[in-house]
PDB file of N, CA and C in Angstrom:
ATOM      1  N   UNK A   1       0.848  -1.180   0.000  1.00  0.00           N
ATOM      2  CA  UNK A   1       0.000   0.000   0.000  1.00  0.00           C
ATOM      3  C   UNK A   1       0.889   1.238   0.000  1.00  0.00           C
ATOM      4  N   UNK A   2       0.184   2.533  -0.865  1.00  0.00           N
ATOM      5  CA  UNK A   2       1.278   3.515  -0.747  1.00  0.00           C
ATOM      6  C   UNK A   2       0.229   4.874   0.033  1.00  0.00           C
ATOM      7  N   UNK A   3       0.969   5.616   0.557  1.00  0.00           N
ATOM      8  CA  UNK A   3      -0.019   6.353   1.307  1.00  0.00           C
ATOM      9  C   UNK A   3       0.715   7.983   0.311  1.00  0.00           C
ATOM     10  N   UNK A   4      -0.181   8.637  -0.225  1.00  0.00           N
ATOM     11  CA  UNK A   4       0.380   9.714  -0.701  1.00  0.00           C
ATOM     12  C   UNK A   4      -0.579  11.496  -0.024  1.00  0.00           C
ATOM     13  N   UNK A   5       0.310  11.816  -0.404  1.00  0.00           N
ATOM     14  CA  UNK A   5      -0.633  13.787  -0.012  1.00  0.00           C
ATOM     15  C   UNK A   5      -0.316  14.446  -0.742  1.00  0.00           C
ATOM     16  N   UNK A   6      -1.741  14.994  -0.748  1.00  0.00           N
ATOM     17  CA  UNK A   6      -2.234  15.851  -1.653  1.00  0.00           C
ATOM     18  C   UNK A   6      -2.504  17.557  -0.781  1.00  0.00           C
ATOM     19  N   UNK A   7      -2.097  18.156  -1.910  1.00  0.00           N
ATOM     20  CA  UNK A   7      -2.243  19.738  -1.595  1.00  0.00           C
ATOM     21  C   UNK A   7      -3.897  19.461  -1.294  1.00  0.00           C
ATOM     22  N   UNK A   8      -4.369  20.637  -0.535  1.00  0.00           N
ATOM     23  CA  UNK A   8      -5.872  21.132  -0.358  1.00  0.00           C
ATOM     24  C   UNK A   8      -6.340  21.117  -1.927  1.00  0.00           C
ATOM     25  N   UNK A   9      -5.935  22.333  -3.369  1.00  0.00           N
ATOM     26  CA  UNK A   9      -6.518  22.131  -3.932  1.00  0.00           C
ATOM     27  C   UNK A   9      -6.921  20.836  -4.779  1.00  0.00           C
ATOM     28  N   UNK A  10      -5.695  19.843  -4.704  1.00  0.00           N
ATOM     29  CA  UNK A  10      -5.747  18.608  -5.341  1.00  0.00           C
ATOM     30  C   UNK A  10      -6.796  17.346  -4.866  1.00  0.00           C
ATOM     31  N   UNK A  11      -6.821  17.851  -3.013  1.00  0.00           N
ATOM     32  CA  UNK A  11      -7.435  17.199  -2.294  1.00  0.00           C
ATOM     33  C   UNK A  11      -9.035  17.516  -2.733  1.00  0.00           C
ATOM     34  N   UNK A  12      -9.352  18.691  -3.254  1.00  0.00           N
ATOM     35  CA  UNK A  12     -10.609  19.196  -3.782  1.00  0.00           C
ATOM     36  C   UNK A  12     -10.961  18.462  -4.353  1.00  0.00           C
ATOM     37  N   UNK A  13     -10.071  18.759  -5.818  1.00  0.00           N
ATOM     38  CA  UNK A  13     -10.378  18.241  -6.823  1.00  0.00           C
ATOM     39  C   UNK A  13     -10.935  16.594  -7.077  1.00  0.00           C
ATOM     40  N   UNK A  14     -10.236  15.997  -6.347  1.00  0.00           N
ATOM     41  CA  UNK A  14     -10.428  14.793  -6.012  1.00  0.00           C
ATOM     42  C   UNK A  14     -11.663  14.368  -5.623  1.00  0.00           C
ATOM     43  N   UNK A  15     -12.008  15.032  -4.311  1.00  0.00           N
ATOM     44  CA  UNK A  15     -13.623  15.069  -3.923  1.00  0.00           C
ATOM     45  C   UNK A  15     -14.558  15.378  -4.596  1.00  0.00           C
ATOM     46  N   UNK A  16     -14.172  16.536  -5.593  1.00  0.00           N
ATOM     47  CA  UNK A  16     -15.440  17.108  -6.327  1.00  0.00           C
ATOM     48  C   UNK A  16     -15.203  16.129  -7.702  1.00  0.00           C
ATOM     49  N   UNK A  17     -14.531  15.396  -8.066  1.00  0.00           N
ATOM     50  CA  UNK A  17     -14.640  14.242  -9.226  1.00  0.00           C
ATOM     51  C   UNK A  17     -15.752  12.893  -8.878  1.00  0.00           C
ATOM     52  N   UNK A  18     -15.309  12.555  -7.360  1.00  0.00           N
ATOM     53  CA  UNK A  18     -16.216  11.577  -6.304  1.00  0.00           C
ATOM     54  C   UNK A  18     -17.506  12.110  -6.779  1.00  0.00           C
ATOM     55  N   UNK A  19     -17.872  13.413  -6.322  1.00  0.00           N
ATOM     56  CA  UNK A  19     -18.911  13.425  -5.479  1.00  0.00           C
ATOM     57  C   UNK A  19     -19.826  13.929  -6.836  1.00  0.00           C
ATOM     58  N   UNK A  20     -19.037  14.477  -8.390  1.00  0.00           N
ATOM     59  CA  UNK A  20     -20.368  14.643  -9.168  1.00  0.00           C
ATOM     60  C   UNK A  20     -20.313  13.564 -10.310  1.00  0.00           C
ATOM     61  N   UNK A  21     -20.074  11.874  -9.564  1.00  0.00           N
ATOM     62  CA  UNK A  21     -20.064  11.455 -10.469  1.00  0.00           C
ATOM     63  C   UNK A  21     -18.923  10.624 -11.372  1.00  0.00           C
ATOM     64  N   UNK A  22     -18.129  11.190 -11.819  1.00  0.00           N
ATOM     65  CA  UNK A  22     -16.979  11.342 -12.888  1.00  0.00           C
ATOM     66  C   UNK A  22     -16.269  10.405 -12.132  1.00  0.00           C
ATOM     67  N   UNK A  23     -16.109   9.736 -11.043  1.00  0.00           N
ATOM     68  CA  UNK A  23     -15.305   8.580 -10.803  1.00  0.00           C
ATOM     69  C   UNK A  23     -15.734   8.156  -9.353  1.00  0.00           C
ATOM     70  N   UNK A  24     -15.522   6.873  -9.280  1.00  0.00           N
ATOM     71  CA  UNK A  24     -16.693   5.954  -8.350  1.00  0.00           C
ATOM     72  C   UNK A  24     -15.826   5.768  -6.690  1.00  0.00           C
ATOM     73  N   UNK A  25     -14.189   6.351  -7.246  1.00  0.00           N
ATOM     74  CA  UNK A  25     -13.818   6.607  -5.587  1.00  0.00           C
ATOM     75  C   UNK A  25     -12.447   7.167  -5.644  1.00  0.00           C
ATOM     76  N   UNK A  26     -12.151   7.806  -4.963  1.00  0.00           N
ATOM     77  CA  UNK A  26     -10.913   8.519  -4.630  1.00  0.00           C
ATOM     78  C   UNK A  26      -9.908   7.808  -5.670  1.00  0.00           C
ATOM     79  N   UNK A  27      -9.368   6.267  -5.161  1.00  0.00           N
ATOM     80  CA  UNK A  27      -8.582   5.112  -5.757  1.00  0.00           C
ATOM     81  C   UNK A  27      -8.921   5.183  -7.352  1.00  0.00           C
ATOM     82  N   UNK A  28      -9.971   5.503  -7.421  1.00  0.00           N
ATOM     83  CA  UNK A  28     -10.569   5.443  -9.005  1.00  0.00           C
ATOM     84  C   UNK A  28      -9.859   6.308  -9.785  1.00  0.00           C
ATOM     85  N   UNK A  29      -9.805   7.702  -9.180  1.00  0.00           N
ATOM     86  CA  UNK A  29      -9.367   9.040  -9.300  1.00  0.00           C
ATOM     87  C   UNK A  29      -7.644   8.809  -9.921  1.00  0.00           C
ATOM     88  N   UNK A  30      -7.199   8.183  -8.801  1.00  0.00           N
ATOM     89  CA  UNK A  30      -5.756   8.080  -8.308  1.00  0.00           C
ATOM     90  C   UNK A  30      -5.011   7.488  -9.684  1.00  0.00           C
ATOM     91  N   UNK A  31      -5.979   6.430 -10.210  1.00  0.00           N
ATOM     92  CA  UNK A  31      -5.854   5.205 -10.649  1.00  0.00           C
ATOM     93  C   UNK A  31      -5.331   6.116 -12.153  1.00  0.00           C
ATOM     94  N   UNK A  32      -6.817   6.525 -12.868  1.00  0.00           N
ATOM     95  CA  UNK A  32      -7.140   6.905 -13.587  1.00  0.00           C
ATOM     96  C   UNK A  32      -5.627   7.985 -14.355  1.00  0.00           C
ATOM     97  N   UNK A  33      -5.565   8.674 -13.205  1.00  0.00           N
ATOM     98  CA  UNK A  33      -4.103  10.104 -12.917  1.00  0.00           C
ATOM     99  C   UNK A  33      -2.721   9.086 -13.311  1.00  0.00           C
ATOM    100  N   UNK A  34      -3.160   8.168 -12.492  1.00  0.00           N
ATOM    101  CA  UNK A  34      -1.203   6.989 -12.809  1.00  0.00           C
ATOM    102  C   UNK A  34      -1.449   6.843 -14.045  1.00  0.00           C
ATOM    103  N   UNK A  35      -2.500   6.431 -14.720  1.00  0.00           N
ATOM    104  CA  UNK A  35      -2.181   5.714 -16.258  1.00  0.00           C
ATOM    105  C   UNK A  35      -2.199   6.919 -17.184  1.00  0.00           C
ATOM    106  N   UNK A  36      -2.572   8.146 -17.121  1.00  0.00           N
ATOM    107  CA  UNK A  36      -2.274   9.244 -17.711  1.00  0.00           C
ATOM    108  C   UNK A  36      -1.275   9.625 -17.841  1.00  0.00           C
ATOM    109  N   UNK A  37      -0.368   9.183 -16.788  1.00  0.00           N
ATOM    110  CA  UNK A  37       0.801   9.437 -16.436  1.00  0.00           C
ATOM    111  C   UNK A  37       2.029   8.499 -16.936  1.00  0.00           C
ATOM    112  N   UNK A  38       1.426   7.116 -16.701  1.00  0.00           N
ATOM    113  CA  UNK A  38       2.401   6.336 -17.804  1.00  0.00           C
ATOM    114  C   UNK A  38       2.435   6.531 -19.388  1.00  0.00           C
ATOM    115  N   UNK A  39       0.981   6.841 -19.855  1.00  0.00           N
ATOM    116  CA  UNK A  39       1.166   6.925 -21.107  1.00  0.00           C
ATOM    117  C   UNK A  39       2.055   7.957 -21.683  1.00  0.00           C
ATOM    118  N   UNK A  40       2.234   9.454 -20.945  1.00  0.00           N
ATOM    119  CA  UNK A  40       2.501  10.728 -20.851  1.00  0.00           C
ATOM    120  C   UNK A  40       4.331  10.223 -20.542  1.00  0.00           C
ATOM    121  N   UNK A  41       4.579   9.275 -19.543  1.00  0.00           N
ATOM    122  CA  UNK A  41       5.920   8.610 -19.691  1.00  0.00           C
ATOM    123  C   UNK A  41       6.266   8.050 -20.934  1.00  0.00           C
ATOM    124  N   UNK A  42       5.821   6.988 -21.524  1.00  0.00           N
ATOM    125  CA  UNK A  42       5.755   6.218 -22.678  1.00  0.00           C
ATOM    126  C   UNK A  42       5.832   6.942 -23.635  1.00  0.00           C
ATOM    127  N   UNK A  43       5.402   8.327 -23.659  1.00  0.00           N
ATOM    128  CA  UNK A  43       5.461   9.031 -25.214  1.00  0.00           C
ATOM    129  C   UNK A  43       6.851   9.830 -25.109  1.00  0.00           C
ATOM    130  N   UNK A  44       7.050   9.997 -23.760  1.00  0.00           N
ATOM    131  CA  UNK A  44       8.258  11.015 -23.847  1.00  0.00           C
ATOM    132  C   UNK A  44       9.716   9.591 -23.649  1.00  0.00           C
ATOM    133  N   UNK A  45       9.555   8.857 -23.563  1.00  0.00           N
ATOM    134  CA  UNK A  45      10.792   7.396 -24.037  1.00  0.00           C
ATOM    135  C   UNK A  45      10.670   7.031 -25.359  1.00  0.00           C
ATOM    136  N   UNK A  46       9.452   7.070 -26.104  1.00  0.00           N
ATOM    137  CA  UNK A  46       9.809   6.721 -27.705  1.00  0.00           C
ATOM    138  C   UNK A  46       9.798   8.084 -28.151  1.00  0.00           C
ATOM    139  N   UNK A  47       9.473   9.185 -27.687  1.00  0.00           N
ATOM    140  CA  UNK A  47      10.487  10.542 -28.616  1.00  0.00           C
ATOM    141  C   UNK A  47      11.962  10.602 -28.547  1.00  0.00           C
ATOM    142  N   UNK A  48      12.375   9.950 -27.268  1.00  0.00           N
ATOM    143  CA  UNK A  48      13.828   9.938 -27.073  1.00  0.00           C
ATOM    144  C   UNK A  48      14.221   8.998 -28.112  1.00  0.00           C
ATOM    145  N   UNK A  49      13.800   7.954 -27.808  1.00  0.00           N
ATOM    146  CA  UNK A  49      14.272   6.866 -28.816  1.00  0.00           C
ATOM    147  C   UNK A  49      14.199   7.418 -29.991  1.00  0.00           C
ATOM    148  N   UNK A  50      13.006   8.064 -30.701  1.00  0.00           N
ATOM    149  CA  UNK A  50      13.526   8.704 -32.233  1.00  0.00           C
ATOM    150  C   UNK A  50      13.690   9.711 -32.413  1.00  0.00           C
ATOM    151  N   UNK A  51      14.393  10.587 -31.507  1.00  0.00           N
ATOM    152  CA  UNK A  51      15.447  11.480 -31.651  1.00  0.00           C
ATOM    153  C   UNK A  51      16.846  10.698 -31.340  1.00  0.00           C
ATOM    154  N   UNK A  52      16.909   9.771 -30.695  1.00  0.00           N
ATOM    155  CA  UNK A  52      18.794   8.819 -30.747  1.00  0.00           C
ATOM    156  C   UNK A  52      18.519   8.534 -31.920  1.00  0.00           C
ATOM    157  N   UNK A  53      17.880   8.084 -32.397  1.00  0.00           N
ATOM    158  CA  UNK A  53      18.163   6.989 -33.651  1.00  0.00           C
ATOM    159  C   UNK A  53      18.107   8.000 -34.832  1.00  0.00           C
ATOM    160  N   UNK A  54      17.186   9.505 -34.534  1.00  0.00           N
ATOM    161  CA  UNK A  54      17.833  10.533 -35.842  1.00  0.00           C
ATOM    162  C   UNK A  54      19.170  10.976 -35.703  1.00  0.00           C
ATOM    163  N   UNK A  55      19.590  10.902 -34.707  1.00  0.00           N
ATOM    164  CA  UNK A  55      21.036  11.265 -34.541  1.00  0.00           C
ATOM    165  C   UNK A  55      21.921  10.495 -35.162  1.00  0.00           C
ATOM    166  N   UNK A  56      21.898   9.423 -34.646  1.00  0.00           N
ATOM    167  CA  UNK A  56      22.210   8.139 -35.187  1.00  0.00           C
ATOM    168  C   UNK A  56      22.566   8.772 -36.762  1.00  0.00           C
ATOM    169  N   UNK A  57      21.444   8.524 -37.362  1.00  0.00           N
ATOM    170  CA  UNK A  57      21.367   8.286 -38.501  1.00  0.00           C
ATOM    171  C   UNK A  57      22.265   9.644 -39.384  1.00  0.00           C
ATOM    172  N   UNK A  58      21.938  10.597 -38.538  1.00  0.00           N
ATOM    173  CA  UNK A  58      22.310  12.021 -39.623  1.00  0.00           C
ATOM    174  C   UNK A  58      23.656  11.656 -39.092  1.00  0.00           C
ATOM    175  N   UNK A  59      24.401  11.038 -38.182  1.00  0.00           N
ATOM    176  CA  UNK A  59      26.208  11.016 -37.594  1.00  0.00           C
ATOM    177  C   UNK A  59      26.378  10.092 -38.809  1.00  0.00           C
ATOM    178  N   UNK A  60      25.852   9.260 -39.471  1.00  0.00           N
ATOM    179  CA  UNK A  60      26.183   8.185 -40.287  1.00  0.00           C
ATOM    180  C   UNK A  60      25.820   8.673 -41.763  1.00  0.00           C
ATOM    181  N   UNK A  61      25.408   9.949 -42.052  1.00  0.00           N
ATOM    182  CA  UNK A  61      24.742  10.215 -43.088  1.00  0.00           C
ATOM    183  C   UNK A  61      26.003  11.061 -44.206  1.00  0.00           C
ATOM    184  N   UNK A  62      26.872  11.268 -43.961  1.00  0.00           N
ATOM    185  CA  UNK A  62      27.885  11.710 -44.181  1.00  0.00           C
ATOM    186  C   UNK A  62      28.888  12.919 -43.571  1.00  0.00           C
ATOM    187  N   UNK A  63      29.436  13.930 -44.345  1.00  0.00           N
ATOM    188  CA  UNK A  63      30.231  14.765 -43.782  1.00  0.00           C
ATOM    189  C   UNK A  63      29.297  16.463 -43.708  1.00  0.00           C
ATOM    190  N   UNK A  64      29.276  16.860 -43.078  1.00  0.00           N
ATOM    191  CA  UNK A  64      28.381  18.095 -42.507  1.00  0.00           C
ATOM    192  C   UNK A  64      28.680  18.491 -43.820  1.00  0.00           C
ATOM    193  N   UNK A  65      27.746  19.858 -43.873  1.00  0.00           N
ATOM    194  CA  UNK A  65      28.014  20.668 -45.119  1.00  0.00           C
ATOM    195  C   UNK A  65      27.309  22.420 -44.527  1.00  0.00           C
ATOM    196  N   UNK A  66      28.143  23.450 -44.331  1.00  0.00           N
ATOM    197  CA  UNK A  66      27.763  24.313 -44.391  1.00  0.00           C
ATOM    198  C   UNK A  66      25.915  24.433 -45.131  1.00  0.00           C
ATOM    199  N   UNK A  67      25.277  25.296 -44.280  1.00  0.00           N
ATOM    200  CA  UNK A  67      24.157  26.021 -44.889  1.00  0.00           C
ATOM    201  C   UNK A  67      23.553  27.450 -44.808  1.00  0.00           C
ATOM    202  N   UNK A  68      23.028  27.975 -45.110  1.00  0.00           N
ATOM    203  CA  UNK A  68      22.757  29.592 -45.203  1.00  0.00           C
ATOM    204  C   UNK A  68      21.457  28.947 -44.713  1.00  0.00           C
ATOM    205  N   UNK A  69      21.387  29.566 -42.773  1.00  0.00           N
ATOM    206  CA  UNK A  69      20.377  29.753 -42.397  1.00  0.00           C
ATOM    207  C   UNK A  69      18.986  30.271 -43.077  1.00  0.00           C
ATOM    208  N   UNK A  70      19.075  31.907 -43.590  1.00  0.00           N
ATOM    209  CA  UNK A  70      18.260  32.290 -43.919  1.00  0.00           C
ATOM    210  C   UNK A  70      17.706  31.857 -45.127  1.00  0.00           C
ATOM    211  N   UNK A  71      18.522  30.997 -46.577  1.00  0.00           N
ATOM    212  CA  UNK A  71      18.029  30.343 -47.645  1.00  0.00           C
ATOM    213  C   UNK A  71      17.839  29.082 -47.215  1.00  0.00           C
ATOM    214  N   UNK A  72      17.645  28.654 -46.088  1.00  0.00           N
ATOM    215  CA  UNK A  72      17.018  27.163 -45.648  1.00  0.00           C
ATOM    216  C   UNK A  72      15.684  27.153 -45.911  1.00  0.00           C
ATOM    217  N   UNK A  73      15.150  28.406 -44.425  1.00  0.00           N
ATOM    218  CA  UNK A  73      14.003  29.032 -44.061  1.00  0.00           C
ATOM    219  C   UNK A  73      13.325  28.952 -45.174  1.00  0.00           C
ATOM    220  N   UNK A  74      14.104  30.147 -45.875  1.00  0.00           N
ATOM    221  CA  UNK A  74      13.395  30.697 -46.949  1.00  0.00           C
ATOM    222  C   UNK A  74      12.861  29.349 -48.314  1.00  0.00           C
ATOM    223  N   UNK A  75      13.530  28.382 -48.495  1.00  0.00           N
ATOM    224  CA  UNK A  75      13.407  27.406 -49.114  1.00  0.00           C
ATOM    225  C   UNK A  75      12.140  26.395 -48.606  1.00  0.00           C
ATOM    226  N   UNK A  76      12.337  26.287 -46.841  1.00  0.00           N
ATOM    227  CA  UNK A  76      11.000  25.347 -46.201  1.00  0.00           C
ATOM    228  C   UNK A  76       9.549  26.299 -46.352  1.00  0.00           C
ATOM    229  N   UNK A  77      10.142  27.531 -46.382  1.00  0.00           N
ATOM    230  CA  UNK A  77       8.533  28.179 -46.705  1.00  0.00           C
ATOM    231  C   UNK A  77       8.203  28.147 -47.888  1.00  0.00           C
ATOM    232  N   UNK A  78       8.707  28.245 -48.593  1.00  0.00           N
ATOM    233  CA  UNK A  78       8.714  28.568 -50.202  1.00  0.00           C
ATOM    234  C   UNK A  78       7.591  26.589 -50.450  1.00  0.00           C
ATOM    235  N   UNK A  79       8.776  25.837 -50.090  1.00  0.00           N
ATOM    236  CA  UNK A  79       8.164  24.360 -50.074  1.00  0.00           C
ATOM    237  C   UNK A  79       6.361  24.348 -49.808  1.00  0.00           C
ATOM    238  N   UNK A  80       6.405  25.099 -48.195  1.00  0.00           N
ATOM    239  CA  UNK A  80       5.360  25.185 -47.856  1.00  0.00           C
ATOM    240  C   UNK A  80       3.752  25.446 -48.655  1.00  0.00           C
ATOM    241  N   UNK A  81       4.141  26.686 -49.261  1.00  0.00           N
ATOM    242  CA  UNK A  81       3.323  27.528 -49.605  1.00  0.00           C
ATOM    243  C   UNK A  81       2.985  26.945 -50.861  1.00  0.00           C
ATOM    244  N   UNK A  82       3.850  25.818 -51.619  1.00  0.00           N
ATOM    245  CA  UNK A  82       3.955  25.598 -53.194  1.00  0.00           C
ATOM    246  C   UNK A  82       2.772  24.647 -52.486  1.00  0.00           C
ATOM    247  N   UNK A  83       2.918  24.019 -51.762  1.00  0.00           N
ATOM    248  CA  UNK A  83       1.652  22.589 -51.292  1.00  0.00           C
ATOM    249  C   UNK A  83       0.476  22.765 -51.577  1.00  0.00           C
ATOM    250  N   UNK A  84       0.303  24.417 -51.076  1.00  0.00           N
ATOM    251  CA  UNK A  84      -1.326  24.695 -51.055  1.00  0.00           C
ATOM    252  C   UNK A  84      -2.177  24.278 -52.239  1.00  0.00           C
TER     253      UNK A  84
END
């Protein structure tokens, strides 16, 4: 068993989820918050993972090459706008 505390307003919130409904008990509440929370974990470990593995890939992609910031830009908008 884990015993946790909650601020007053969290402690609210909690009660007023109980009491109009929206979840059948405190634990329900609790429950509900952890798996929001793993998934919210889970997305931020496979962004890591495919940001290593773009790294990865652009370290293996060859030898750097100078670029002109502003004709990058200007090229991804240009891209952009041709889509419409």
């Amino acid at each position: 068993m884990v015993t946790i505390s909650l601020s007053p307003e969290q402690d609210e919130r909690v009660r007023n989820a109980v009491e109009s409904g929206a979840y059948a008990s405190d634990d329900d509440v609790v429950q509900d918050a952890l798996q929001l929370w793993e998934l919210r974990e889970r997305g931020r470990a496979d962004d890591l993972a495919r940001l290593k593995q773009a790294y990865i890939e652009g370290k293996q992609s060859g030898t750097p090459r100078e670029i002109d910031p502003d004709g990058f830009l200007g090229d991804l908008k240009a891209q952009f706008l041709n889509r419409g």
